[in-house]
C-alpha atoms as a PDB file:
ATOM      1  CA  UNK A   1      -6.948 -16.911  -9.730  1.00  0.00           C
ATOM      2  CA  UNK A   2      -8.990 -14.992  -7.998  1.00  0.00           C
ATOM      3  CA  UNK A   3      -8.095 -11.832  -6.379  1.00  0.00           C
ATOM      4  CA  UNK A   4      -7.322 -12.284  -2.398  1.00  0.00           C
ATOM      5  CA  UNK A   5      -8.701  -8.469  -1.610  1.00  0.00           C
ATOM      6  CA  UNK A   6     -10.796  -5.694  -3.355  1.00  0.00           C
ATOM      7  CA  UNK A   7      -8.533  -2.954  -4.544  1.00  0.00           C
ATOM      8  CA  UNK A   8     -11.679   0.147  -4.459  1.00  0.00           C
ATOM      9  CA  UNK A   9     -10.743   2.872  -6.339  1.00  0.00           C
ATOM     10  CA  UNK A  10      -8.012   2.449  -8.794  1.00  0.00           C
ATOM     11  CA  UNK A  11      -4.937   5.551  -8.584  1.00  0.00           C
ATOM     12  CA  UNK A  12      -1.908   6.738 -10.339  1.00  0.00           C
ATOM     13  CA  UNK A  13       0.424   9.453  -9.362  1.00  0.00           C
ATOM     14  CA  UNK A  14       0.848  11.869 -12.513  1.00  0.00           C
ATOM     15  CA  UNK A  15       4.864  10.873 -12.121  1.00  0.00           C
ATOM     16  CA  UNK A  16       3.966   7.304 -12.143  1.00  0.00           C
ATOM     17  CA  UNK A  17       1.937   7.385 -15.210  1.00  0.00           C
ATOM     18  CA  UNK A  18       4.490   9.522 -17.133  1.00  0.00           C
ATOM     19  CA  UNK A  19       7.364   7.179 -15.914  1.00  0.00           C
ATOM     20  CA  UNK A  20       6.325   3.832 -15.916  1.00  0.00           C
ATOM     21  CA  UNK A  21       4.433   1.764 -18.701  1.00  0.00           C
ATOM     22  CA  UNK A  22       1.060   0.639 -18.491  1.00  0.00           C
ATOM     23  CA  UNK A  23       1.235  -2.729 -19.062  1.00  0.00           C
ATOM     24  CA  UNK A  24       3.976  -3.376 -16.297  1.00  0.00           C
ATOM     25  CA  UNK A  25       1.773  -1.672 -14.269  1.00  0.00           C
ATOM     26  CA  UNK A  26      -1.263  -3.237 -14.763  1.00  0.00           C
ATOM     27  CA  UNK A  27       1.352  -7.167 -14.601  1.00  0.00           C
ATOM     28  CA  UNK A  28       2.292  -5.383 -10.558  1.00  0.00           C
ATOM     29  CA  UNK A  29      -1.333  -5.040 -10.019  1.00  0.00           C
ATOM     30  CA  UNK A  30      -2.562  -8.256 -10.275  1.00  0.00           C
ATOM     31  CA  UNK A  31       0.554  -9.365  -8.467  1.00  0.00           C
ATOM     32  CA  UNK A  32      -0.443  -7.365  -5.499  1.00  0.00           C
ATOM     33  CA  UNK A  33      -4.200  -8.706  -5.760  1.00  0.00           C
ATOM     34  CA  UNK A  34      -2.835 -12.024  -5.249  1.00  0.00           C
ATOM     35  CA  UNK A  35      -0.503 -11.543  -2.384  1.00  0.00           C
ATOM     36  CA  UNK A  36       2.544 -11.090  -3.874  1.00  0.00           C
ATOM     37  CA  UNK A  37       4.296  -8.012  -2.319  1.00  0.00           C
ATOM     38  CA  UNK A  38       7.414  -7.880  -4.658  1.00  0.00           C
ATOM     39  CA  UNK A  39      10.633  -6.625  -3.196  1.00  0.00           C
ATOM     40  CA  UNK A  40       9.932  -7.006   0.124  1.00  0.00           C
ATOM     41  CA  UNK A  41      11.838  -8.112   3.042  1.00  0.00           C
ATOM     42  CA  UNK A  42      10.367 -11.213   4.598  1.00  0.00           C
ATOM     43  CA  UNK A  43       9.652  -9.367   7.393  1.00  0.00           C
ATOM     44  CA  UNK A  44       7.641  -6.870   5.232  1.00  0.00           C
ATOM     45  CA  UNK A  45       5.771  -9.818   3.456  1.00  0.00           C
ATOM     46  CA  UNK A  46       4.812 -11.186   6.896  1.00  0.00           C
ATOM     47  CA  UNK A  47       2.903  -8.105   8.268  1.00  0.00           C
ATOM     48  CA  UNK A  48       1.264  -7.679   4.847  1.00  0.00           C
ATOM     49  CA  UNK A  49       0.166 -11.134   5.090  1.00  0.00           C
ATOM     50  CA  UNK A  50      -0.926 -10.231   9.004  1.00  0.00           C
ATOM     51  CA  UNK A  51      -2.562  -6.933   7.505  1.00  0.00           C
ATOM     52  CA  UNK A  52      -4.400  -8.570   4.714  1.00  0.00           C
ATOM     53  CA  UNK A  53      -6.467 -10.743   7.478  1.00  0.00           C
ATOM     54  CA  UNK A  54      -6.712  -7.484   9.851  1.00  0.00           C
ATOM     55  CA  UNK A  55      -7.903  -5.206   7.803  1.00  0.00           C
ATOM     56  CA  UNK A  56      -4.738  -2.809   7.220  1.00  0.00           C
ATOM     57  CA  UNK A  57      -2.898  -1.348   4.807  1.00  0.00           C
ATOM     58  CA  UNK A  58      -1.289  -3.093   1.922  1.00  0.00           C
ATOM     59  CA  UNK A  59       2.274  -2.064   0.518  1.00  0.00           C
ATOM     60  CA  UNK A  60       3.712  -4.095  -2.585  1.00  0.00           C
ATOM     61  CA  UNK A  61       7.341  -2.891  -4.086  1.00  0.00           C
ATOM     62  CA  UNK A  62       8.547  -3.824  -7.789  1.00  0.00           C
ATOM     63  CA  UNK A  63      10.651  -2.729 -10.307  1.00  0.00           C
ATOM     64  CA  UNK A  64      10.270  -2.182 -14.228  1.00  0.00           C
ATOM     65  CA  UNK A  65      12.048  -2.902 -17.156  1.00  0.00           C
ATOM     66  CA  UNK A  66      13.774   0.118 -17.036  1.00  0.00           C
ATOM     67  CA  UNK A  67      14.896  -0.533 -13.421  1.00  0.00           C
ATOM     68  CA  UNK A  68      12.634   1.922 -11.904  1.00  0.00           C
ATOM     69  CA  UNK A  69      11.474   1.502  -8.399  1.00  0.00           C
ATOM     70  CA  UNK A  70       7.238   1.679  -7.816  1.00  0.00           C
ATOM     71  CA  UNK A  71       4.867   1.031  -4.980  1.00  0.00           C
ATOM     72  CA  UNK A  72       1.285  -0.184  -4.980  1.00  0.00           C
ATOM     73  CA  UNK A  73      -0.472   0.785  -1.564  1.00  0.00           C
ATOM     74  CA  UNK A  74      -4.164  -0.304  -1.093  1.00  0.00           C
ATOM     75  CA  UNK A  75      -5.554   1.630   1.983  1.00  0.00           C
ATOM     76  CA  UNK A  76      -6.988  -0.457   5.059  1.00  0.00           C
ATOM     77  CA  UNK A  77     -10.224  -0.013   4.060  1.00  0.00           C
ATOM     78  CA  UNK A  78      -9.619  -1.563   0.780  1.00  0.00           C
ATOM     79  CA  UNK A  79     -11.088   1.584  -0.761  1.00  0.00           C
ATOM     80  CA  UNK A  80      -8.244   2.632  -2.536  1.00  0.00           C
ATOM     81  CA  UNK A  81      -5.421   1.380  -4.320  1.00  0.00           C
ATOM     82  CA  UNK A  82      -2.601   3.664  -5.184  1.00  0.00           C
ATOM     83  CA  UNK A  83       0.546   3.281  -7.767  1.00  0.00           C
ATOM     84  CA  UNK A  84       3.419   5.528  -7.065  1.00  0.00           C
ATOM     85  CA  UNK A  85       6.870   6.189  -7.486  1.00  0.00           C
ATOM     86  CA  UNK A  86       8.921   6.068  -3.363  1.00  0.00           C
ATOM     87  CA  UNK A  87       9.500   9.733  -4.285  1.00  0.00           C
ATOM     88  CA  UNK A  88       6.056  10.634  -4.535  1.00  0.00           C
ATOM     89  CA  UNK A  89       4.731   9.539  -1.047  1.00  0.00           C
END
């Protein structure tokens, strides 16, 4: 499947990196290329779904193996696309 937006310029906190493993990571990513937000409220899937035809910012929650807690943000622009741990925003 195709991706439903560009991501831009791919970006990983250095606490992100160390924490969380790559291949989860990358598994997130193309989840949050195709719409899927992850643990998100409804609510919170809705206005990503509003902001993905506006041109906003994109915010996708998950969880690894491990239990840890990680964000994907891609900026409104689509020219960035961010993985980070809550505490690092």
């Amino acid at each position: 499947m195709a991706a439903r937006f560009k991501h831009g310029r791919l970006l990983i906190t250095a606490a992100a990196r160390d924490r969380l493993d790559a291949q989860e990571v990358f598994v997130a990513l193309g989840r949050h290329l195709d719409g899927d937000w992850g643990e998100l409220s409804k609510d919170d899937c809705e206005r990503n779904d509003l902001a993905l035809e506006e041109g906003h910012r994109l915010l996708s929650a998950y969880r690894d193996r491990n239990g840890f807690k990680f964000w994907i943000i891609t900026e409104g622009d689509r020219s960035q696309t961010t993985v980070l741990l809550p505490e690092d925003y």
